[in-house]
C-alpha atoms as a PDB file:
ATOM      1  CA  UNK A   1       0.000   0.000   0.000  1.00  0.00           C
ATOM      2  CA  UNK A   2       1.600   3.432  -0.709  1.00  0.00           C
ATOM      3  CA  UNK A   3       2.226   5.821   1.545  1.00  0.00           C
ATOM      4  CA  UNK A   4      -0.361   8.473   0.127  1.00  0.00           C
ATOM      5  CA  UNK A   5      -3.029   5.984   0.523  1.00  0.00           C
ATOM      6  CA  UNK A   6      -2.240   4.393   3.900  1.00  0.00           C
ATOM      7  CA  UNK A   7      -2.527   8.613   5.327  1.00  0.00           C
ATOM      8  CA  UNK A   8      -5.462   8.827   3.672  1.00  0.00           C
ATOM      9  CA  UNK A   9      -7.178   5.542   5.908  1.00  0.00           C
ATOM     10  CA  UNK A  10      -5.711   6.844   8.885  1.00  0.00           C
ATOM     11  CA  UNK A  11      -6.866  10.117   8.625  1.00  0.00           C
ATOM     12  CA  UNK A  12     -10.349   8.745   7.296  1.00  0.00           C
ATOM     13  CA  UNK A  13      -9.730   6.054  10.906  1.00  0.00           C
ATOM     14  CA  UNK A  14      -9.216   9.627  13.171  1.00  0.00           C
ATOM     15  CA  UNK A  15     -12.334  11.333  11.813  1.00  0.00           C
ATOM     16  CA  UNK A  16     -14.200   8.182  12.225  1.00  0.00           C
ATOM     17  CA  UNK A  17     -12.746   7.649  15.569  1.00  0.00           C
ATOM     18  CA  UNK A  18     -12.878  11.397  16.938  1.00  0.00           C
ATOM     19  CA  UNK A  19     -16.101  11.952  14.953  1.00  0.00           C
ATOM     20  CA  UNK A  20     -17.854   8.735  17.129  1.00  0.00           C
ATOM     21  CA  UNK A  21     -16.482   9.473  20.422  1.00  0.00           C
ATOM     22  CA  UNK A  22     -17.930  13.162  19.128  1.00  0.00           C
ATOM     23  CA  UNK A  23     -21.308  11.531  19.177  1.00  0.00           C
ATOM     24  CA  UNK A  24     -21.414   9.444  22.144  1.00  0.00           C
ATOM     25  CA  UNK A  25     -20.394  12.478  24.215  1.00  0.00           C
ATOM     26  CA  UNK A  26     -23.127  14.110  22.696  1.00  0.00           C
ATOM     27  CA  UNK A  27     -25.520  11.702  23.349  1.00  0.00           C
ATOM     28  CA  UNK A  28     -24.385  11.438  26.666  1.00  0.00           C
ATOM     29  CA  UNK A  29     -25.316  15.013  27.191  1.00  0.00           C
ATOM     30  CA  UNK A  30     -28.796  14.441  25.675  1.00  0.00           C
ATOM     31  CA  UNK A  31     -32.484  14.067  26.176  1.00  0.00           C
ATOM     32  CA  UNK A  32     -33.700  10.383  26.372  1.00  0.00           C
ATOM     33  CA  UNK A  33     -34.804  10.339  22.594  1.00  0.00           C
ATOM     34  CA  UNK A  34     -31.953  12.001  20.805  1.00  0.00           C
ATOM     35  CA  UNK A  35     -29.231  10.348  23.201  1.00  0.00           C
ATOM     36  CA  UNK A  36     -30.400   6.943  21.938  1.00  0.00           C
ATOM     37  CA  UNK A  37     -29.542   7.481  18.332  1.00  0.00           C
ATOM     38  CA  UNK A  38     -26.625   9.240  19.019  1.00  0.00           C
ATOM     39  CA  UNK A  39     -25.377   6.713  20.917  1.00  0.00           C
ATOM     40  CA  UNK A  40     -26.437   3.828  18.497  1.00  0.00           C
ATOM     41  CA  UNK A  41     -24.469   6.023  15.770  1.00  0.00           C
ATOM     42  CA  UNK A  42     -21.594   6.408  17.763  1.00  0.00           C
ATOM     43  CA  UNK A  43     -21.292   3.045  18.028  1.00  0.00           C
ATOM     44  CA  UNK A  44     -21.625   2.459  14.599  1.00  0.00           C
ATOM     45  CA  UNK A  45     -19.179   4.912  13.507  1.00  0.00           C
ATOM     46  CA  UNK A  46     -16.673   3.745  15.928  1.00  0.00           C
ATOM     47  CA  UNK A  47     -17.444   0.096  14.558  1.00  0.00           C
ATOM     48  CA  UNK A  48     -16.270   0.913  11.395  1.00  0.00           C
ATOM     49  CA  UNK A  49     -13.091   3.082  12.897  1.00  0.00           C
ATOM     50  CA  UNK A  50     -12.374   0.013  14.302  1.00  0.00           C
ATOM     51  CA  UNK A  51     -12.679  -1.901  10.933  1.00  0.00           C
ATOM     52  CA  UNK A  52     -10.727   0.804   8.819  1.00  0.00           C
ATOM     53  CA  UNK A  53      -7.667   1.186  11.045  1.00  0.00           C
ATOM     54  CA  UNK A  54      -7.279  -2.786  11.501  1.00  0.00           C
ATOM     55  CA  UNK A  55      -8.493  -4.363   7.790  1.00  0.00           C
ATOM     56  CA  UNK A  56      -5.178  -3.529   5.636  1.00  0.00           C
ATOM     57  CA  UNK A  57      -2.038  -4.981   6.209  1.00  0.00           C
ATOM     58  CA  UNK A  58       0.691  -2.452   7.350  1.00  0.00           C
ATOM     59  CA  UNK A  59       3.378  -2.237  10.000  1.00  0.00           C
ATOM     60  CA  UNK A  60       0.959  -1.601  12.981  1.00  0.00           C
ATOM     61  CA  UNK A  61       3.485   0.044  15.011  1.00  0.00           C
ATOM     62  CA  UNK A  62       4.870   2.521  12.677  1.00  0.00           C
ATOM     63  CA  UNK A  63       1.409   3.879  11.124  1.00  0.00           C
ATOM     64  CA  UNK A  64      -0.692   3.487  14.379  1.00  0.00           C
ATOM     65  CA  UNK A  65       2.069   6.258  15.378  1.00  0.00           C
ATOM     66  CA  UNK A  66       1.168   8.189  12.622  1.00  0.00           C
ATOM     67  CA  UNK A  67      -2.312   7.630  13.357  1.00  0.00           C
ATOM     68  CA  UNK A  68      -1.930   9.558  16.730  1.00  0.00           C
ATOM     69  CA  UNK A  69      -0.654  12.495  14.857  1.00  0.00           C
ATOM     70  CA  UNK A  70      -3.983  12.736  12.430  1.00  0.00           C
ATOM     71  CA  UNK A  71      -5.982  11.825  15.647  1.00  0.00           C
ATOM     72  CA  UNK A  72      -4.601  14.720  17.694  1.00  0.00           C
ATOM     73  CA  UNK A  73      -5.333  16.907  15.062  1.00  0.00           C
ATOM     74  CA  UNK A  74      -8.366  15.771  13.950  1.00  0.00           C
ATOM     75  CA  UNK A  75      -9.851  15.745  17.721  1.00  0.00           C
ATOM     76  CA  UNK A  76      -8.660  19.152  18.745  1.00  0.00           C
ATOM     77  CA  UNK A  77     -10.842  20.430  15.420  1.00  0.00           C
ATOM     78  CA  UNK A  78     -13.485  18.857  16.882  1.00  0.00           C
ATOM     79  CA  UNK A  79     -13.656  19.906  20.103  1.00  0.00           C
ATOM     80  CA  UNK A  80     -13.273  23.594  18.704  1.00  0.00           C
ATOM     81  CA  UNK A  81     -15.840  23.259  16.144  1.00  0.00           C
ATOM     82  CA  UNK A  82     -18.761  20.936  17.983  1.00  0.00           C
ATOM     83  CA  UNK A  83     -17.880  22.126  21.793  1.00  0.00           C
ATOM     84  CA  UNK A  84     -16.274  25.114  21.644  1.00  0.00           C
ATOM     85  CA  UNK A  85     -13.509  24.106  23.219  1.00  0.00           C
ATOM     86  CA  UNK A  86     -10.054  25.812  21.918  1.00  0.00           C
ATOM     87  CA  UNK A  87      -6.582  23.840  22.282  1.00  0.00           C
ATOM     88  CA  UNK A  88      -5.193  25.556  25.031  1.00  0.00           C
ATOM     89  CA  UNK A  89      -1.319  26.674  24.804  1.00  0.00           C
ATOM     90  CA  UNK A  90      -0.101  23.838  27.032  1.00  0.00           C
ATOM     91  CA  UNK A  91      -2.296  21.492  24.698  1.00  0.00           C
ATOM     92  CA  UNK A  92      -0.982  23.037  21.814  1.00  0.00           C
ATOM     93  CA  UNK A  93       2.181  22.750  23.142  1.00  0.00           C
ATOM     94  CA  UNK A  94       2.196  18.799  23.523  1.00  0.00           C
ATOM     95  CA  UNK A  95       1.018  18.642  20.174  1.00  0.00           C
ATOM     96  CA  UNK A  96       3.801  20.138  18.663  1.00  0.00           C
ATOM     97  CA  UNK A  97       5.188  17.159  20.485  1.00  0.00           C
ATOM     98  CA  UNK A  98       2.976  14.457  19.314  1.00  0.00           C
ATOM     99  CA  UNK A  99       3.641  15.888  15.790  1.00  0.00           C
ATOM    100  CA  UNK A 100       7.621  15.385  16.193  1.00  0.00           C
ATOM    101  CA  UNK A 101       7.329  12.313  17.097  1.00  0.00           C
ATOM    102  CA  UNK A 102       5.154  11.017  14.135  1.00  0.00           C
ATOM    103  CA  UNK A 103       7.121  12.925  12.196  1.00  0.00           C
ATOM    104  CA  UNK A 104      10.144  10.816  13.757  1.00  0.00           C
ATOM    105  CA  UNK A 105       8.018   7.479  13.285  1.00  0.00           C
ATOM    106  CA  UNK A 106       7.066   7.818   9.532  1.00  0.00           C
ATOM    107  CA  UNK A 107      10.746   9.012   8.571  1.00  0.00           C
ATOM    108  CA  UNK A 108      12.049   5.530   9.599  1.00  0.00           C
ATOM    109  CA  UNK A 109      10.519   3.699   7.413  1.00  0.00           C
END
């Protein structure tokens, strides 16, 4: 699998993963009617995170590290966007952390 096209799944696998734990936190914070289907499409959403991120066959390891990157990123545009909740320096800080380090990961190989 190139490497164009194995970013692309994991980024797809963090919006699918961010975006369900998006919904069950929102259903969470429901009323009894709406909270069910969010929660049932949470769920589902983070049943197919869990099929996208593990169906191809790549060095685990070294992508799923990658994967942390584009899950960081992906989940700190969330919670600014559906919760108004800015990255806050210290946050933003880490991240630039996070980001080495996948940067680090993917180089390797």
């Amino acid at each position: 699998m190139s490497s164009s096209l194995s970013l692309l799944l994991l980024f797809l696998a963090a919006v699918l993963e961010a975006g369900g734990d998006a919904l069950m936190r929102a259903g969470m914070r429901s009323p009894v009617p709406l909270r069910i289907a969010l929660l049932l499409a949470g769920a589902a959403v983070l049943f197919v995170y869990g099929y996208t991120v593990n169906a191809p066959r790549w060095d685990f390891g070294r992508l799923l590290g990658v994967y942390v990157v584009l899950f960081f990123i992906v989940a700190q545009a969330i919670a600014w966007l559906a919760f108004r909740q800015p990255p806050s320096h210290a946050t933003l800080l880490g991240g630039a952390f996070i980001l080495a380090g996948g940067v680090i990961v993917f180089a390797r190989g």
